[in-house]
PDB file of N, CA and C in Angstrom:
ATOM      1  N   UNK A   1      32.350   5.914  -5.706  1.00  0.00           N
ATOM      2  CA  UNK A   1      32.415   4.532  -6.112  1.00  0.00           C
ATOM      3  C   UNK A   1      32.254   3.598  -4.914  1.00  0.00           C
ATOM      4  N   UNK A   2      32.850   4.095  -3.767  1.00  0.00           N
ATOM      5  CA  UNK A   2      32.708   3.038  -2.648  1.00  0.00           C
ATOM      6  C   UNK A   2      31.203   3.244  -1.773  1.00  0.00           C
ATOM      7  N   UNK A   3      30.448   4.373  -2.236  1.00  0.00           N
ATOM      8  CA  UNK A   3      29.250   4.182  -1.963  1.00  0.00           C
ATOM      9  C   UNK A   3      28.130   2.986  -2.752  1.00  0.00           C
ATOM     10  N   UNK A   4      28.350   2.833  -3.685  1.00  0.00           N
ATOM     11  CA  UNK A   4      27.998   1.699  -4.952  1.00  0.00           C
ATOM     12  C   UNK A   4      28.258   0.839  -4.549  1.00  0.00           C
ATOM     13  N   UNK A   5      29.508   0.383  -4.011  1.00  0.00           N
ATOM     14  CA  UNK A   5      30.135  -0.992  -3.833  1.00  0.00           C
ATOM     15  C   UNK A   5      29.361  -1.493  -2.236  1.00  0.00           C
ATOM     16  N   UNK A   6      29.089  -0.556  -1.076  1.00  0.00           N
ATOM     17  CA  UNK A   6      28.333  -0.309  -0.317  1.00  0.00           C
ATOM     18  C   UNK A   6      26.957  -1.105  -0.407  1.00  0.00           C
ATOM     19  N   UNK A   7      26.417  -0.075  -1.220  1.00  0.00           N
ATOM     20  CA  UNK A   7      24.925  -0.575  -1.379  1.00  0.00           C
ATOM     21  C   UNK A   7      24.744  -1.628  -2.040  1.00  0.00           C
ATOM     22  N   UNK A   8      25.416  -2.254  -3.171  1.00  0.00           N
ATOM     23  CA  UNK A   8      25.560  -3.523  -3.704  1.00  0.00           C
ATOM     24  C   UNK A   8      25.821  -4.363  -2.573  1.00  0.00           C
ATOM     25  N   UNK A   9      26.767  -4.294  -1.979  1.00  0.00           N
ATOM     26  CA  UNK A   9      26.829  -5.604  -0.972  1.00  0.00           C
ATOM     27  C   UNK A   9      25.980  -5.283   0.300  1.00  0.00           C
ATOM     28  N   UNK A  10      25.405  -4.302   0.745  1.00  0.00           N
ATOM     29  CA  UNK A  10      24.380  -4.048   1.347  1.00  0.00           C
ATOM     30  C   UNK A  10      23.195  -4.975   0.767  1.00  0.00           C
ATOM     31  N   UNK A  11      22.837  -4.646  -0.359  1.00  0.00           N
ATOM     32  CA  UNK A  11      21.504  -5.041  -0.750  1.00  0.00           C
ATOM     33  C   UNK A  11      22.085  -6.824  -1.087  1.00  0.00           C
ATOM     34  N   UNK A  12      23.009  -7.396  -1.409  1.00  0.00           N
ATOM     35  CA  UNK A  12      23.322  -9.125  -1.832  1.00  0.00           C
ATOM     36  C   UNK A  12      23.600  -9.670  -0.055  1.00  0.00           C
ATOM     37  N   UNK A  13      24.107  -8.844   1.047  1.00  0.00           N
ATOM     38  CA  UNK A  13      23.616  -9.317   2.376  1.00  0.00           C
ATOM     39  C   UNK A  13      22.182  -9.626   2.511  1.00  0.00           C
ATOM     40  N   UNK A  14      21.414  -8.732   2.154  1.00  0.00           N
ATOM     41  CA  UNK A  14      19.765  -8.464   2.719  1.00  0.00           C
ATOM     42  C   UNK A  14      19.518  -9.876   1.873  1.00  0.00           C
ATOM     43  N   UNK A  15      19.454  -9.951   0.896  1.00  0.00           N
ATOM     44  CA  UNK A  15      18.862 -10.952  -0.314  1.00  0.00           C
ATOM     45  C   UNK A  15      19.334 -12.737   0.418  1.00  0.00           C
ATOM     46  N   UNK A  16      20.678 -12.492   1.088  1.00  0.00           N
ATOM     47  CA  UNK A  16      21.020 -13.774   1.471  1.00  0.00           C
ATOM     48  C   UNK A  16      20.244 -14.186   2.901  1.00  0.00           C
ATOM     49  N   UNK A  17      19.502 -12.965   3.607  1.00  0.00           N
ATOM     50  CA  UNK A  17      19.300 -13.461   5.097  1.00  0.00           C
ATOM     51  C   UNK A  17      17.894 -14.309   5.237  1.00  0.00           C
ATOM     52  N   UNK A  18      17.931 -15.295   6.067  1.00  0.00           N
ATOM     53  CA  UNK A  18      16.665 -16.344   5.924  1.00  0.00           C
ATOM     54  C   UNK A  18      15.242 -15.403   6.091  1.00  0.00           C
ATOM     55  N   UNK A  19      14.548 -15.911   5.757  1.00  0.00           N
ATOM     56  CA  UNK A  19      13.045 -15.375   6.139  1.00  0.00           C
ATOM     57  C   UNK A  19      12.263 -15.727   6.930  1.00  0.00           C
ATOM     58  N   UNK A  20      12.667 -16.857   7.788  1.00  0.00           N
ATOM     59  CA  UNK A  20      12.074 -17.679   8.325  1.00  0.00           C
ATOM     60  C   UNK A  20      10.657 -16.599   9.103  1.00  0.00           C
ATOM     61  N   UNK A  21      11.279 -15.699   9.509  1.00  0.00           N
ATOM     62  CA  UNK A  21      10.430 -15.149  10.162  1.00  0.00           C
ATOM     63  C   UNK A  21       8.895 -15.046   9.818  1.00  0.00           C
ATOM     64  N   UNK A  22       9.079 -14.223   8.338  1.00  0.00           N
ATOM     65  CA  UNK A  22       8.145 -14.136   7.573  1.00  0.00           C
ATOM     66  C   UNK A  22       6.893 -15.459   7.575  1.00  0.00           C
ATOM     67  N   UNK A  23       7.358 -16.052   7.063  1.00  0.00           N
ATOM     68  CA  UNK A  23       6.873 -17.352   6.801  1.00  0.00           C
ATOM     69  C   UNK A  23       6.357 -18.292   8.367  1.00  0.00           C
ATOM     70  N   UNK A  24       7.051 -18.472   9.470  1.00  0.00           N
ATOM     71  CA  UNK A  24       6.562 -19.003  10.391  1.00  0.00           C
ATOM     72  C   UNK A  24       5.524 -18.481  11.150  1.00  0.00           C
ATOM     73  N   UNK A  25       4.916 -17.234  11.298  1.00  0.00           N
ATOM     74  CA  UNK A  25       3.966 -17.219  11.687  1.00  0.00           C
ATOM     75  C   UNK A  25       2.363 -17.014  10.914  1.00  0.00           C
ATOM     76  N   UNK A  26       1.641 -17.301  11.474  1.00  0.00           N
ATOM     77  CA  UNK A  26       0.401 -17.646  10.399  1.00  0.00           C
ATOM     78  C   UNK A  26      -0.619 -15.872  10.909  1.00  0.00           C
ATOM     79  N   UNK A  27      -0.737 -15.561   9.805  1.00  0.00           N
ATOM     80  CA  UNK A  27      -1.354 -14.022   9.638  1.00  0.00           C
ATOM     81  C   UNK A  27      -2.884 -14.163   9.378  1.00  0.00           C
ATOM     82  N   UNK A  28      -3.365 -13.209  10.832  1.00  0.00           N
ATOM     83  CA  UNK A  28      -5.112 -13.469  10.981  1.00  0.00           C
ATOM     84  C   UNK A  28      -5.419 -12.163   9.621  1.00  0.00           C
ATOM     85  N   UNK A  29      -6.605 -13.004   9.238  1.00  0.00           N
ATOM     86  CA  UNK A  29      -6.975 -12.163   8.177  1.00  0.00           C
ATOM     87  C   UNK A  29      -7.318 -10.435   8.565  1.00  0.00           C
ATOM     88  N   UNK A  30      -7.645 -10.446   9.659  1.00  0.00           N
ATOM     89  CA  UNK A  30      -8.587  -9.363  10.315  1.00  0.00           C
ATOM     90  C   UNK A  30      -6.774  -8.268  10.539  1.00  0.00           C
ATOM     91  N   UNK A  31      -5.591  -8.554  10.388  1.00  0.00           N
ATOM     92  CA  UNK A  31      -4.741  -8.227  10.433  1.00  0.00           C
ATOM     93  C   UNK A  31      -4.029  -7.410   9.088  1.00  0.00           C
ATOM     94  N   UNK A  32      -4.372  -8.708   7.947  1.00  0.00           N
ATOM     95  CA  UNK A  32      -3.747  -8.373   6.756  1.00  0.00           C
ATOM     96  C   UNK A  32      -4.907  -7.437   6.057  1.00  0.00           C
ATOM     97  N   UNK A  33      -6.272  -6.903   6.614  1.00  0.00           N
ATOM     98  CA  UNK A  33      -6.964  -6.187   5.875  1.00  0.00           C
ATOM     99  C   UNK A  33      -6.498  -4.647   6.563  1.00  0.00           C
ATOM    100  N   UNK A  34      -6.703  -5.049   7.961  1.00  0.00           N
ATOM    101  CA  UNK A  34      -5.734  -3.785   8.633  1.00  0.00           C
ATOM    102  C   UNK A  34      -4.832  -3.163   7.911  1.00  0.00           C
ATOM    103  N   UNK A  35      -4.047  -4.014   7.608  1.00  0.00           N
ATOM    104  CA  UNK A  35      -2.596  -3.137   7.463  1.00  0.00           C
ATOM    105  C   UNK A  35      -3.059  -3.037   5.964  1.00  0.00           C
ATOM    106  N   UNK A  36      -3.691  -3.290   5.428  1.00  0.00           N
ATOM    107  CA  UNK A  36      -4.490  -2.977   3.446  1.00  0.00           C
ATOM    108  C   UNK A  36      -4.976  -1.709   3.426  1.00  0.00           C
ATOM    109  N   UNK A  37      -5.798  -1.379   4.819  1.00  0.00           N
ATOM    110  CA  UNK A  37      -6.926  -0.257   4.690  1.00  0.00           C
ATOM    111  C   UNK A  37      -5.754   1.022   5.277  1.00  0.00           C
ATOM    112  N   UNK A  38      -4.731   0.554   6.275  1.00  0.00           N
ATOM    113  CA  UNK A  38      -3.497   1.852   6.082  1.00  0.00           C
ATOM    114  C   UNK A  38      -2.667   2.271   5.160  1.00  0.00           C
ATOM    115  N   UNK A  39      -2.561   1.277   4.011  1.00  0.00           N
ATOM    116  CA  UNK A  39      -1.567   1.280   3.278  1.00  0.00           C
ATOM    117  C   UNK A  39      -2.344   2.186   2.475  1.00  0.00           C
ATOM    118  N   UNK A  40      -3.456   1.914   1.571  1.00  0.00           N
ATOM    119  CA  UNK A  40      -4.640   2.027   1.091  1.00  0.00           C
ATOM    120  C   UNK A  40      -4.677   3.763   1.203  1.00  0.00           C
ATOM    121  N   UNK A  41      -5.532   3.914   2.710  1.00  0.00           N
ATOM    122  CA  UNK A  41      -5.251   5.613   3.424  1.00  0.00           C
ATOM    123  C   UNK A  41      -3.923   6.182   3.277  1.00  0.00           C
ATOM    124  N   UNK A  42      -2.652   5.675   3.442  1.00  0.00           N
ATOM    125  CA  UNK A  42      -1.827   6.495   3.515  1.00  0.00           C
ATOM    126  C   UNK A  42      -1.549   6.823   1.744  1.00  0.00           C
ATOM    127  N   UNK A  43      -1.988   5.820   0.954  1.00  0.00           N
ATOM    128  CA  UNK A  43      -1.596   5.739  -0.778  1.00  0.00           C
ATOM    129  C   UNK A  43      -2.663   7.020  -1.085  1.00  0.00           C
ATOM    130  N   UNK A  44      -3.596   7.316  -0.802  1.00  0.00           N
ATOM    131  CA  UNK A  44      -4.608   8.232  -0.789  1.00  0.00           C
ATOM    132  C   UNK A  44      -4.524   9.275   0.008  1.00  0.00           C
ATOM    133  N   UNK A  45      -3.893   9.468   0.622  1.00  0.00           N
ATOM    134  CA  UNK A  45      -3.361  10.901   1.214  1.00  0.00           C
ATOM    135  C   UNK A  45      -1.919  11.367   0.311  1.00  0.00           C
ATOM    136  N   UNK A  46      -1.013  10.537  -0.059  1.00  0.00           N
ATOM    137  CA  UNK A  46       0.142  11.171  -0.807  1.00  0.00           C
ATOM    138  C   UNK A  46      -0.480  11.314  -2.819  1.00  0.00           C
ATOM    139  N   UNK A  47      -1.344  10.542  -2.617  1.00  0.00           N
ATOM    140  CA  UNK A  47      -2.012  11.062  -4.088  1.00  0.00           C
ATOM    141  C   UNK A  47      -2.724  12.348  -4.557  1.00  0.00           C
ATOM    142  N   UNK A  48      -3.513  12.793  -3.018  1.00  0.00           N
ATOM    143  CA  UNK A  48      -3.740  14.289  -2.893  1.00  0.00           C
ATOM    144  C   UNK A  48      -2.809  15.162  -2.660  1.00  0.00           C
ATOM    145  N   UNK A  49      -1.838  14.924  -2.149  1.00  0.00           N
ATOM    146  CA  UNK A  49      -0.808  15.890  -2.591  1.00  0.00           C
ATOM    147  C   UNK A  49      -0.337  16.224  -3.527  1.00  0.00           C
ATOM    148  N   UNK A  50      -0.137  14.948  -4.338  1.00  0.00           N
ATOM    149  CA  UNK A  50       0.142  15.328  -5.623  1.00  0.00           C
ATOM    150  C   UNK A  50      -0.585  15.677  -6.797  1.00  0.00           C
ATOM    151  N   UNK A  51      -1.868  15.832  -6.257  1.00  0.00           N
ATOM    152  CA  UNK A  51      -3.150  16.260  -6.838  1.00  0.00           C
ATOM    153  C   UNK A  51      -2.634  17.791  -7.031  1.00  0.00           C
ATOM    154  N   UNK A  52      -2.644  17.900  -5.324  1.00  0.00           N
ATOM    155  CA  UNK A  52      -2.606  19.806  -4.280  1.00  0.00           C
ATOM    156  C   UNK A  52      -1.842  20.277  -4.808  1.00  0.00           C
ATOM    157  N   UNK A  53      -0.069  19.564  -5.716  1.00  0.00           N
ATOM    158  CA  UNK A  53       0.998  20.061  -6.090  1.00  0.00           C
ATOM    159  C   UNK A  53       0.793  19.826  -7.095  1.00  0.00           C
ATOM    160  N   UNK A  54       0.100  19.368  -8.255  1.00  0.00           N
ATOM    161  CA  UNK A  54       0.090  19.291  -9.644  1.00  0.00           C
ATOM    162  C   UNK A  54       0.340  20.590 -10.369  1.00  0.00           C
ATOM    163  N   UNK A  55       1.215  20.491 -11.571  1.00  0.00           N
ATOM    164  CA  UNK A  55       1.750  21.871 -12.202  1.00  0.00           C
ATOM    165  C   UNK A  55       0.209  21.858 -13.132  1.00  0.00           C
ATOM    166  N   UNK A  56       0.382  23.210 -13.546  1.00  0.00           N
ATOM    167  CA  UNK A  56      -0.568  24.064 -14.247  1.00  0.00           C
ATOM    168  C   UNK A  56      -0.676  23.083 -15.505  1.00  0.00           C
ATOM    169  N   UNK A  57      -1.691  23.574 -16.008  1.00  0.00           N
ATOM    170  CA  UNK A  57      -1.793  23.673 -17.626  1.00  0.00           C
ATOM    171  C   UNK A  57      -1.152  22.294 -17.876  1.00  0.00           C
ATOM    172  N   UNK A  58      -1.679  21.400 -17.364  1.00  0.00           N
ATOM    173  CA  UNK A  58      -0.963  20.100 -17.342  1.00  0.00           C
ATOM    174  C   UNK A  58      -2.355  18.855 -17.978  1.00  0.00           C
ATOM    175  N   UNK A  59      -2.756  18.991 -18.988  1.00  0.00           N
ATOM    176  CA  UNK A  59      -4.320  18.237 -18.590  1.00  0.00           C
ATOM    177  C   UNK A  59      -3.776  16.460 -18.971  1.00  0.00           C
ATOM    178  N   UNK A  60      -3.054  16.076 -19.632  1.00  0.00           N
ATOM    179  CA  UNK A  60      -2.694  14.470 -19.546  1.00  0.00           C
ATOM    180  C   UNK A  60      -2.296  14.367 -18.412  1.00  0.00           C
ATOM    181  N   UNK A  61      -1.406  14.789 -17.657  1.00  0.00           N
ATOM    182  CA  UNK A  61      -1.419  14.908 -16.198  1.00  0.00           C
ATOM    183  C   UNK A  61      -2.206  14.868 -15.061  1.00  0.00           C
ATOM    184  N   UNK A  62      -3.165  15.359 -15.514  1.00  0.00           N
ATOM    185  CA  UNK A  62      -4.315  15.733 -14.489  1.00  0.00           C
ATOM    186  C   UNK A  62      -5.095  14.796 -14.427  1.00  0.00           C
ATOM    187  N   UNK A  63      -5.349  13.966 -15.826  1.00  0.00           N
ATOM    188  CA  UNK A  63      -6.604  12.792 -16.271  1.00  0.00           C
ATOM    189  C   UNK A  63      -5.635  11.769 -15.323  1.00  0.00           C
ATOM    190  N   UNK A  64      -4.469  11.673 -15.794  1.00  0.00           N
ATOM    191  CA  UNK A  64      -3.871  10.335 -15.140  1.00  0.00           C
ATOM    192  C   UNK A  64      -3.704  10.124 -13.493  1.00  0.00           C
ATOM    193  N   UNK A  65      -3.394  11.581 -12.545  1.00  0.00           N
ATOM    194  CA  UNK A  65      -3.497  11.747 -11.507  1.00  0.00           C
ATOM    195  C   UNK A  65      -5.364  11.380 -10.588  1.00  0.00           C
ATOM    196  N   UNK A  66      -6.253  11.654 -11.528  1.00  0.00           N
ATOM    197  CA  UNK A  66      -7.191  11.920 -11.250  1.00  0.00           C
ATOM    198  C   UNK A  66      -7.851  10.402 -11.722  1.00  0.00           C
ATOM    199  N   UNK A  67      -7.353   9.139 -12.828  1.00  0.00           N
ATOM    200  CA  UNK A  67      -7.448   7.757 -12.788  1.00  0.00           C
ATOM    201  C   UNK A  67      -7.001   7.392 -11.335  1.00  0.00           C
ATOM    202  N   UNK A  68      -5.747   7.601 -11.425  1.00  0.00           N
ATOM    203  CA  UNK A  68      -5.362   6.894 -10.093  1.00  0.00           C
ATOM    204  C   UNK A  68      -5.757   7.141  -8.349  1.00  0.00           C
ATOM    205  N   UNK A  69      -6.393   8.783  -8.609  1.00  0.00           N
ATOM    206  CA  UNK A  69      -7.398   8.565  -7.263  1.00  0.00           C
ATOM    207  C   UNK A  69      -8.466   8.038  -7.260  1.00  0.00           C
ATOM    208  N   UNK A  70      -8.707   8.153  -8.325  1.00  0.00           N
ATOM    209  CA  UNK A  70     -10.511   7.079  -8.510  1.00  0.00           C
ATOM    210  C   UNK A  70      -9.845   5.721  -8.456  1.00  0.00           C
ATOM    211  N   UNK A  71      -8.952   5.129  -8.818  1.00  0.00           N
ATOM    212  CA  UNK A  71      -8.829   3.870  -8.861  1.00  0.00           C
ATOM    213  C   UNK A  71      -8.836   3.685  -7.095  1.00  0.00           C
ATOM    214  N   UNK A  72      -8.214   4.123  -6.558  1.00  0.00           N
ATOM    215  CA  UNK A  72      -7.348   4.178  -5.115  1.00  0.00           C
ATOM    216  C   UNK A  72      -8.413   4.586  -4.039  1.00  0.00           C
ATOM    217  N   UNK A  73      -9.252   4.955  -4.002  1.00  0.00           N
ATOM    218  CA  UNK A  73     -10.109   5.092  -3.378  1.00  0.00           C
ATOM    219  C   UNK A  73     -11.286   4.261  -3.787  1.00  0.00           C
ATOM    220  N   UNK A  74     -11.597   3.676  -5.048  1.00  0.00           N
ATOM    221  CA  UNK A  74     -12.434   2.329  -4.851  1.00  0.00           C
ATOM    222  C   UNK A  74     -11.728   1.449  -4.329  1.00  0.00           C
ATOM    223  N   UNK A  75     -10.639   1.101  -4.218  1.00  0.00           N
ATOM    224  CA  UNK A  75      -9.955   0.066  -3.411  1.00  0.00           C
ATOM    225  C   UNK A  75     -10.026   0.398  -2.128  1.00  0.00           C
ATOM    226  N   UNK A  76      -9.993   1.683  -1.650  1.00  0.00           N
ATOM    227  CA  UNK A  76     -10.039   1.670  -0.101  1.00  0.00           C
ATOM    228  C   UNK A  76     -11.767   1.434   0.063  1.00  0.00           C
ATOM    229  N   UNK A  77     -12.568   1.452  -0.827  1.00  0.00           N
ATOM    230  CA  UNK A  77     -13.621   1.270  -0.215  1.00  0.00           C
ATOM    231  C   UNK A  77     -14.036  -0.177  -0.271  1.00  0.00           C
ATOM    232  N   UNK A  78     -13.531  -0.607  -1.447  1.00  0.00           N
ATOM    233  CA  UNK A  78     -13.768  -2.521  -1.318  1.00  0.00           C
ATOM    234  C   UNK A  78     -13.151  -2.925   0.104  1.00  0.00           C
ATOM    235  N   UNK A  79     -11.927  -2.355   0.451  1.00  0.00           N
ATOM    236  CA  UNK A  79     -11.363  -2.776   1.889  1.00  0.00           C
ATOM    237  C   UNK A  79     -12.515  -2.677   2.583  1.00  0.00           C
ATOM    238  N   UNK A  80     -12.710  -1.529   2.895  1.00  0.00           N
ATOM    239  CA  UNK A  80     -13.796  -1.446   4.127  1.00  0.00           C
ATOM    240  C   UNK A  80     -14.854  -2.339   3.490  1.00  0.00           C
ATOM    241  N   UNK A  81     -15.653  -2.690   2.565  1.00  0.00           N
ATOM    242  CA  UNK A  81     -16.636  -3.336   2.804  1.00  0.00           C
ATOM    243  C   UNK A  81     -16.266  -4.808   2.896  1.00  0.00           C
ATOM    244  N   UNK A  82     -15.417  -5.309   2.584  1.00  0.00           N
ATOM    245  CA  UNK A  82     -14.830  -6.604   2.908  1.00  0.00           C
ATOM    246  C   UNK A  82     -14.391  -6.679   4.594  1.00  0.00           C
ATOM    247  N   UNK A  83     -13.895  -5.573   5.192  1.00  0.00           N
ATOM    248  CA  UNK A  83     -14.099  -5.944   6.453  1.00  0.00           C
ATOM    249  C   UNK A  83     -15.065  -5.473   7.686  1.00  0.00           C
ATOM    250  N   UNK A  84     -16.193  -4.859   6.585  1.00  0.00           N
ATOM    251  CA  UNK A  84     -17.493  -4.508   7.359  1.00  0.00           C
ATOM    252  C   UNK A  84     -18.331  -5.936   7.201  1.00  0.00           C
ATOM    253  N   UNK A  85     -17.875  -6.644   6.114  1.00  0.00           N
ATOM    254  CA  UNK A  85     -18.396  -8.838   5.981  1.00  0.00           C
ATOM    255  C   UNK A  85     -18.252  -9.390   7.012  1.00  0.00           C
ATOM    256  N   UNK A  86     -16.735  -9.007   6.969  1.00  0.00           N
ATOM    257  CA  UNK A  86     -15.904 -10.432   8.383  1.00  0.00           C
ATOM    258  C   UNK A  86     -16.049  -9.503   9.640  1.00  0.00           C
ATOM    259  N   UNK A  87     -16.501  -8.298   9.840  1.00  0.00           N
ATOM    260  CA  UNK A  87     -16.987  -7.949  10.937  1.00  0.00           C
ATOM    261  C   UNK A  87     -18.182  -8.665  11.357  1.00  0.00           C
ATOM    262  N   UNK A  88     -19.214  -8.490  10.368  1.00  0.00           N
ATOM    263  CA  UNK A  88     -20.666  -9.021  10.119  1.00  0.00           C
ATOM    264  C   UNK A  88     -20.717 -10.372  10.702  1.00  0.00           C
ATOM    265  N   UNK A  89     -19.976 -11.136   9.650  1.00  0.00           N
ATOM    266  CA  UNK A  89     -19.590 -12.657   9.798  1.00  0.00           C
ATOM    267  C   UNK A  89     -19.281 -13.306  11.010  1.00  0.00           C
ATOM    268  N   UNK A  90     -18.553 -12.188  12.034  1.00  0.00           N
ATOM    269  CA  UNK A  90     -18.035 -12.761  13.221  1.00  0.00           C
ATOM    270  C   UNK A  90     -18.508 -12.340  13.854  1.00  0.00           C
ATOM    271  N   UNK A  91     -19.565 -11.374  14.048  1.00  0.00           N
ATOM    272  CA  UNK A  91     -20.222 -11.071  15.125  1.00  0.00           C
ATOM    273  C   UNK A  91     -22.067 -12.515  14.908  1.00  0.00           C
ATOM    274  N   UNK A  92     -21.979 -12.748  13.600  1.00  0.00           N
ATOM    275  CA  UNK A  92     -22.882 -13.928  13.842  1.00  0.00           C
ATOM    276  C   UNK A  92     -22.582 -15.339  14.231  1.00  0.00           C
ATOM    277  N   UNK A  93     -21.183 -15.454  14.182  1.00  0.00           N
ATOM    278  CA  UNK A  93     -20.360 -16.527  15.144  1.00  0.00           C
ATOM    279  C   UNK A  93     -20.436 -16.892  16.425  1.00  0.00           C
TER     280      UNK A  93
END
């Protein structure tokens, strides 16, 4: 019980602390696609695992695992071509 009571006021500390941080500095785009195209790669490496670990004889399983790498890997590729643009873009700058 006093682990509960813990994490409750753990998590209503976190919720009360300012953000200022967040918010005061201004984020270069060439930054926020960065950290898109890792998030992106790393979401696509733990999806093949769970591809690699999928149980047998599972086929609704398999269709839905196998949506969400096709979904997840056209997104990592819109990343890259959106910042193969503003590569483009800024090297004609």
């Amino acid at each position: 019980m006093e682990e509960c009571e813990t994490v409750a006021k753990t998590g209503k500390e976190l919720d009360n602390k300012p953000r200022d941080n967040i918010n005061s500095k201004p984020v270069a785009p060439e930054n926020v696609l960065t950290a898109m195209i890792h998030s992106s790669q790393q979401m696509n490496q733990v999806l093949q695992q769970a591809w690699d670990t999928r149980p047998e004889n599972e086929p609704e399983l398999e269709d839905q695992l196998l949506s969400i790498l096709a979904a997840s890997q056209k997104l990592e590729r819109e990343i890259k071509t959106i910042i193969a643009q503003q590569s483009q873009e800024n090297s004609l700058e």
